[in-house]
Protein backbone atom coordinates (compact mmCIF):
# COMPACT_ATOMS: atom_id res chain seq x y z
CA UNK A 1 27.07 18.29 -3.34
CA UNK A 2 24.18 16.30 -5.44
CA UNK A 3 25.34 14.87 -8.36
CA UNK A 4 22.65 15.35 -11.25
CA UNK A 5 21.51 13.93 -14.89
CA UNK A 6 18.47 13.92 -17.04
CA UNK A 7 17.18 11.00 -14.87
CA UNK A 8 16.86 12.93 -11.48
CA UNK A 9 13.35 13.41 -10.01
CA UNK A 10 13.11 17.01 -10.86
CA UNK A 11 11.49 17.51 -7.45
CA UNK A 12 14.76 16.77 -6.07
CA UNK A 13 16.00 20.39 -6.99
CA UNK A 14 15.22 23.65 -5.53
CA UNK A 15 12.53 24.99 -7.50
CA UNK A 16 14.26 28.52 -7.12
CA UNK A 17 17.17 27.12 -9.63
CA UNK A 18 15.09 24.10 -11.12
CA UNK A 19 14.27 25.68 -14.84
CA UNK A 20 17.99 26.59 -14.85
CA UNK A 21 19.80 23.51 -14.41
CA UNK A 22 17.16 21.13 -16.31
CA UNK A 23 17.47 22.89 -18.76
CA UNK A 24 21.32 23.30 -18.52
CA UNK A 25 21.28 19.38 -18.88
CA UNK A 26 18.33 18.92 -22.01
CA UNK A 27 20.38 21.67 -23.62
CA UNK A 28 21.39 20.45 -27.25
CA UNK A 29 23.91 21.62 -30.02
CA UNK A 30 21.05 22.84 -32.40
CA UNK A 31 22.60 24.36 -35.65
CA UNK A 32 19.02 23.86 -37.71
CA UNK A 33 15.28 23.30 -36.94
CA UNK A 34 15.61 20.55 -39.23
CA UNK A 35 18.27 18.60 -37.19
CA UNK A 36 17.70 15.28 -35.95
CA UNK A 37 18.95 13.50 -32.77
CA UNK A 38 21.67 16.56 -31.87
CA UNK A 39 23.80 15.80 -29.18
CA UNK A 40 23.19 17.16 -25.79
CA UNK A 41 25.92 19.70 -24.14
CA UNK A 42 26.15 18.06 -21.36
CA UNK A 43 25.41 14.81 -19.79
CA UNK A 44 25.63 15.38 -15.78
CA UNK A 45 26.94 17.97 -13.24
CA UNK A 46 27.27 18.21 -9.62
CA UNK A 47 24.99 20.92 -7.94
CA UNK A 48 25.55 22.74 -4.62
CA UNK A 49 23.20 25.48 -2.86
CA UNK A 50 24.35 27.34 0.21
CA UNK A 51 23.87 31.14 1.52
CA UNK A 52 25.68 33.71 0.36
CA UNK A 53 26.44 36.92 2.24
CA UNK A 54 26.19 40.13 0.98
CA UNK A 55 29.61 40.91 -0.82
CA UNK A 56 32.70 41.83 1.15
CA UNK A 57 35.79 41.70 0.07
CA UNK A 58 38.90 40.54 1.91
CA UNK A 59 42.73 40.23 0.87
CA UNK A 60 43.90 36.81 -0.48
CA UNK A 61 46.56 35.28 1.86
CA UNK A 62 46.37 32.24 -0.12
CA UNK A 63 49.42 30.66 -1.85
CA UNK A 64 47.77 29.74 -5.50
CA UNK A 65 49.76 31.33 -8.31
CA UNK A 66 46.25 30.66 -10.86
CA UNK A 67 44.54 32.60 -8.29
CA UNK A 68 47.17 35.67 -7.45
CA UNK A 69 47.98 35.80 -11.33
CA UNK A 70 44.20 36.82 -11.42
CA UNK A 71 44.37 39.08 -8.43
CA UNK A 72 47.52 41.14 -10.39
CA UNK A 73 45.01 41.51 -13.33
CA UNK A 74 42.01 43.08 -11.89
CA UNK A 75 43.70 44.67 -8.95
CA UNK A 76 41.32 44.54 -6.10
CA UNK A 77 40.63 42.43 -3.28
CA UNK A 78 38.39 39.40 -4.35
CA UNK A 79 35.59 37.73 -2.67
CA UNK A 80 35.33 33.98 -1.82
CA UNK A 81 33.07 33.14 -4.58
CA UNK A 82 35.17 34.67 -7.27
CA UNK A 83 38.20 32.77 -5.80
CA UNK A 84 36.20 29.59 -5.60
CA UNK A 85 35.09 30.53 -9.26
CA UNK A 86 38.43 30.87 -10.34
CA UNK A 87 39.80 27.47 -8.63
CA UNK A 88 36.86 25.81 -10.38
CA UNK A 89 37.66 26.50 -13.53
CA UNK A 90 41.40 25.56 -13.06
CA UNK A 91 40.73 22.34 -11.59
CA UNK A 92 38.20 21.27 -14.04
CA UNK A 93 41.08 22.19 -17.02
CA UNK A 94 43.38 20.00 -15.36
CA UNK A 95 40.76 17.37 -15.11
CA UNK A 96 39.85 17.74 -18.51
CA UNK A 97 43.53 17.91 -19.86
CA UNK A 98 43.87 13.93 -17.51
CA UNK A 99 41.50 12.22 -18.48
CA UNK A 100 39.94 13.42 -21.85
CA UNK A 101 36.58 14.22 -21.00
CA UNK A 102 34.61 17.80 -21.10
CA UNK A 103 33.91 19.73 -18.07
CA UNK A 104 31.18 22.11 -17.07
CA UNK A 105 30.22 24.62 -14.57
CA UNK A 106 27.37 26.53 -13.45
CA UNK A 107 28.05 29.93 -11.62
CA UNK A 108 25.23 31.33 -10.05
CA UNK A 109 25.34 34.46 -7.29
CA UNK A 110 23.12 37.61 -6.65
CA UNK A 111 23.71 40.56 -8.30
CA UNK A 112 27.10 42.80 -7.54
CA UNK A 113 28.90 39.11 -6.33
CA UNK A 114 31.14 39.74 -9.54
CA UNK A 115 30.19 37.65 -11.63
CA UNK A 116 31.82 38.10 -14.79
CA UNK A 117 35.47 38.60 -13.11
CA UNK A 118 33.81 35.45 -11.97
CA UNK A 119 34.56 33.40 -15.21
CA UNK A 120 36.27 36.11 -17.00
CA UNK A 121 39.17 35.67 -14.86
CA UNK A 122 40.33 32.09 -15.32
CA UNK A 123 39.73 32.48 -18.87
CA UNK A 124 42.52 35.45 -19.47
CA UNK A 125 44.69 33.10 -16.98
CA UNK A 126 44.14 30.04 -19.19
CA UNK A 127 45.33 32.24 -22.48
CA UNK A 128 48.07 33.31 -20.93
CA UNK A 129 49.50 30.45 -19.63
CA UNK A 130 48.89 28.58 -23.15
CA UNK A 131 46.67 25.96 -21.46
CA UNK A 132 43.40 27.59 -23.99
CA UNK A 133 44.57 28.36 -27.70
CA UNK A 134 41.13 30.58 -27.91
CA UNK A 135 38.02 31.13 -25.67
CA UNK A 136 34.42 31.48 -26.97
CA UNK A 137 32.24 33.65 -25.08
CA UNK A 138 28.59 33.76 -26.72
CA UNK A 139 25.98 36.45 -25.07
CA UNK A 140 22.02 36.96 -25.32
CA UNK A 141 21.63 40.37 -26.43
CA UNK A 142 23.79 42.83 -28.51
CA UNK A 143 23.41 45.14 -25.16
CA UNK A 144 25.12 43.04 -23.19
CA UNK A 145 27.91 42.01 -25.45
CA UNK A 146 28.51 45.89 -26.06
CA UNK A 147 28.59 46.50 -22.17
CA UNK A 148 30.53 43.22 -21.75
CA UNK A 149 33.29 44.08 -24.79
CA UNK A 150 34.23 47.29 -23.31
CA UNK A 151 35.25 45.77 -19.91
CA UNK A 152 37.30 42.72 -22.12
CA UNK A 153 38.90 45.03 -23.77
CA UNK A 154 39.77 47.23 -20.68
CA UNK A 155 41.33 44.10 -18.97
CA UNK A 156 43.13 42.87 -22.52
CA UNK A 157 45.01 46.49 -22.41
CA UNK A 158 45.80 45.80 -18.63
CA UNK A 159 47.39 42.52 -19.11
CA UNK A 160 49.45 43.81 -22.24
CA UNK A 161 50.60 46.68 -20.23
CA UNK A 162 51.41 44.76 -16.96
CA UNK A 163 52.58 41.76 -18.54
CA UNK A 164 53.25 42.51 -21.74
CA UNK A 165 50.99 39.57 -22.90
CA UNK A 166 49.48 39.78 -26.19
CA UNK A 167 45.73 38.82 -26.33
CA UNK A 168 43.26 39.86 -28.42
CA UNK A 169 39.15 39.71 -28.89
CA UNK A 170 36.69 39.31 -32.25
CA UNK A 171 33.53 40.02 -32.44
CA UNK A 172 30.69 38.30 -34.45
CA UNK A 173 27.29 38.85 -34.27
CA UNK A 174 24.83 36.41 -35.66
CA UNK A 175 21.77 36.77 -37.47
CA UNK A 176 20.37 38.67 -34.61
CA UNK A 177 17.26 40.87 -35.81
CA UNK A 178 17.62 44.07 -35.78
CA UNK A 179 13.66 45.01 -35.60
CA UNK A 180 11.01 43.42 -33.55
CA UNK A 181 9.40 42.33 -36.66
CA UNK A 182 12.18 40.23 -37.94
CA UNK A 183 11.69 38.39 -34.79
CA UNK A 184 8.44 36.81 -35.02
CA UNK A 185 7.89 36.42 -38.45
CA UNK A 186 11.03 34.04 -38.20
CA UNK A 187 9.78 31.04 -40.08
CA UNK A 188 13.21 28.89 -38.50
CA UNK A 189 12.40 29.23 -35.21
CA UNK A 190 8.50 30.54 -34.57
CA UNK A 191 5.61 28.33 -36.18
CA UNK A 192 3.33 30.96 -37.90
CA UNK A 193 0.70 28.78 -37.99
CA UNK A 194 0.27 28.96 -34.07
CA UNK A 195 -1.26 32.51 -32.16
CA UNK A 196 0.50 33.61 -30.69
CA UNK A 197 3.73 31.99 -32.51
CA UNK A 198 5.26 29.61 -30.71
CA UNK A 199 9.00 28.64 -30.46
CA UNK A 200 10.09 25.94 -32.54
CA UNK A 201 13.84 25.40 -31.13
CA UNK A 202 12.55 24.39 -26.95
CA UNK A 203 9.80 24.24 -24.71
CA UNK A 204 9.44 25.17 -20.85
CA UNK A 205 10.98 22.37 -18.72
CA UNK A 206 7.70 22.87 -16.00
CA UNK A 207 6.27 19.52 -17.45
CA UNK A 208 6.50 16.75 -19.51
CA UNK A 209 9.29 18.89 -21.73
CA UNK A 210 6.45 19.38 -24.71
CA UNK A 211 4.41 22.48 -22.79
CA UNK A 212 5.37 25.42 -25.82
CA UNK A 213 6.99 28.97 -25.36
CA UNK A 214 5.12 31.78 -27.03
CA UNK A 215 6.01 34.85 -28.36
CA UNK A 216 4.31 38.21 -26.82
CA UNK A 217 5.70 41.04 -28.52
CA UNK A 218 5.11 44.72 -28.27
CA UNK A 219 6.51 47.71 -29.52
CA UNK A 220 9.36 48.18 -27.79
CA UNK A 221 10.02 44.14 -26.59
CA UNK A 222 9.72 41.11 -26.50
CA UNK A 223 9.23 37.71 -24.40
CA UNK A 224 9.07 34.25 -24.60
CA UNK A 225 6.40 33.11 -22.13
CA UNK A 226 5.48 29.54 -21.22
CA UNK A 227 1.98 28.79 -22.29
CA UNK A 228 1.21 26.51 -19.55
CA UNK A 229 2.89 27.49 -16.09
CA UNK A 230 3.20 31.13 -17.30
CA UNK A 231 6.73 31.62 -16.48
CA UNK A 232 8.95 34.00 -18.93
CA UNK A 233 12.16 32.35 -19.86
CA UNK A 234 13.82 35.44 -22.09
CA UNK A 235 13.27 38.74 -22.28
CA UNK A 236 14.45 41.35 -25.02
């Protein structure tokens, strides 16, 4: 386990998960491009890398009630990361709930590992058990919230019909464009003045943090693209 903050060599890390967790820790609470000295979301975290087999699934013999309350939920046999997923996010709530102080996680696995029973799964648990008045879940692309919502509300009618506990989900969606136009001519977060247009909210973490993401659109998507080291940090 390495413990890391904004003051690590960033040759110390992987390079395969680098760009991730740099810029998991220079990530800031950015509500305007005219904000000044916004706090960052995080200010360390601990960071493990280890193989993972291809998934197989196994009965729990375990004796955790967080973890079997889970189980009774989704009804299948879990694997070891989503059980080690799960037990994360319980112990860092109790953590949090002792001494005061926010907790984060990063879960990371190949596709078809499970990864949104991954985090999904504590989250209904916390609800239920009143630890969590209300859970924020915040997605990159309408597509995926649409794909995502259908299997929330799924487990929501599961739980109210096994347990006969009430949750329930909103949806908002922000000021998401809805054409490919209304993306670049942006004036908040793409400088015009630039070709192509070039993000105004972050840059690519492969230097000194000032190398610029541009915009390279077509007619069908989009990407932001590092100018410098080439690499394409969102696609849409």
């Amino acid at each position: 386990m390495k413990h890391i903050d904004r003051n690590t060599d960033p040759d110390r890390l992987n390079p395969e998960v680098r760009p991730l967790i740099q810029s998991f820790l220079h990530n800031r609470q950015l509500f305007d491009t005219d904000q000044d000295d916004a706090a960052f979301l995080t200010g360390a975290l601990k960071y493990a890398s280890q193989q993972q087999k291809r998934r197989q699934t196994s009965p729990y013999n375990g004796d955790d009630p967080f973890v079997n309350d889970i189980i009774d939920i989704f009804g299948f046999d879990p694997l070891d990361f989503q059980i080690n997923s799960w037990q994360t996010v319980d112990a860092l709530e109790r953590a949090q709930r002792e001494d005061g102080r926010t907790k984060a996680a990063i879960f990371s696995a190949p596709t078809g590992f499970g990864k949104t029973e991954a985090f999904l799964g504590p989250l209904y648990q916390l609800l239920r058990d009143g630890r969590q008045e209300s859970v924020a879940i915040v997605y990159p692309s309408r597509a995926l919230l649409q794909d995502q919502l259908g299997r929330i509300l799924e487990h929501i009618h599961t739980i109210r019909e096994k347990t006969g506990d009430e949750l329930s989900a909103g949806v908002y969606v922000g000021r998401q464009p809805y054409e490919l136009g209304d993306v670049s001519s942006n004036g908040r977060f793409f400088d015009q003045s630039q070709v192509p247009p070039r993000f105004r909210l972050t840059n690519c973490w492969c230097g000194d943090g000032s190398n610029a993401l541009e915009f390279h659109g077509s007619s069908r998507s989009y990407e932001l693209r590092c100018g410098a080291c080439h690499r394409i940090q969102l696609i849409a």
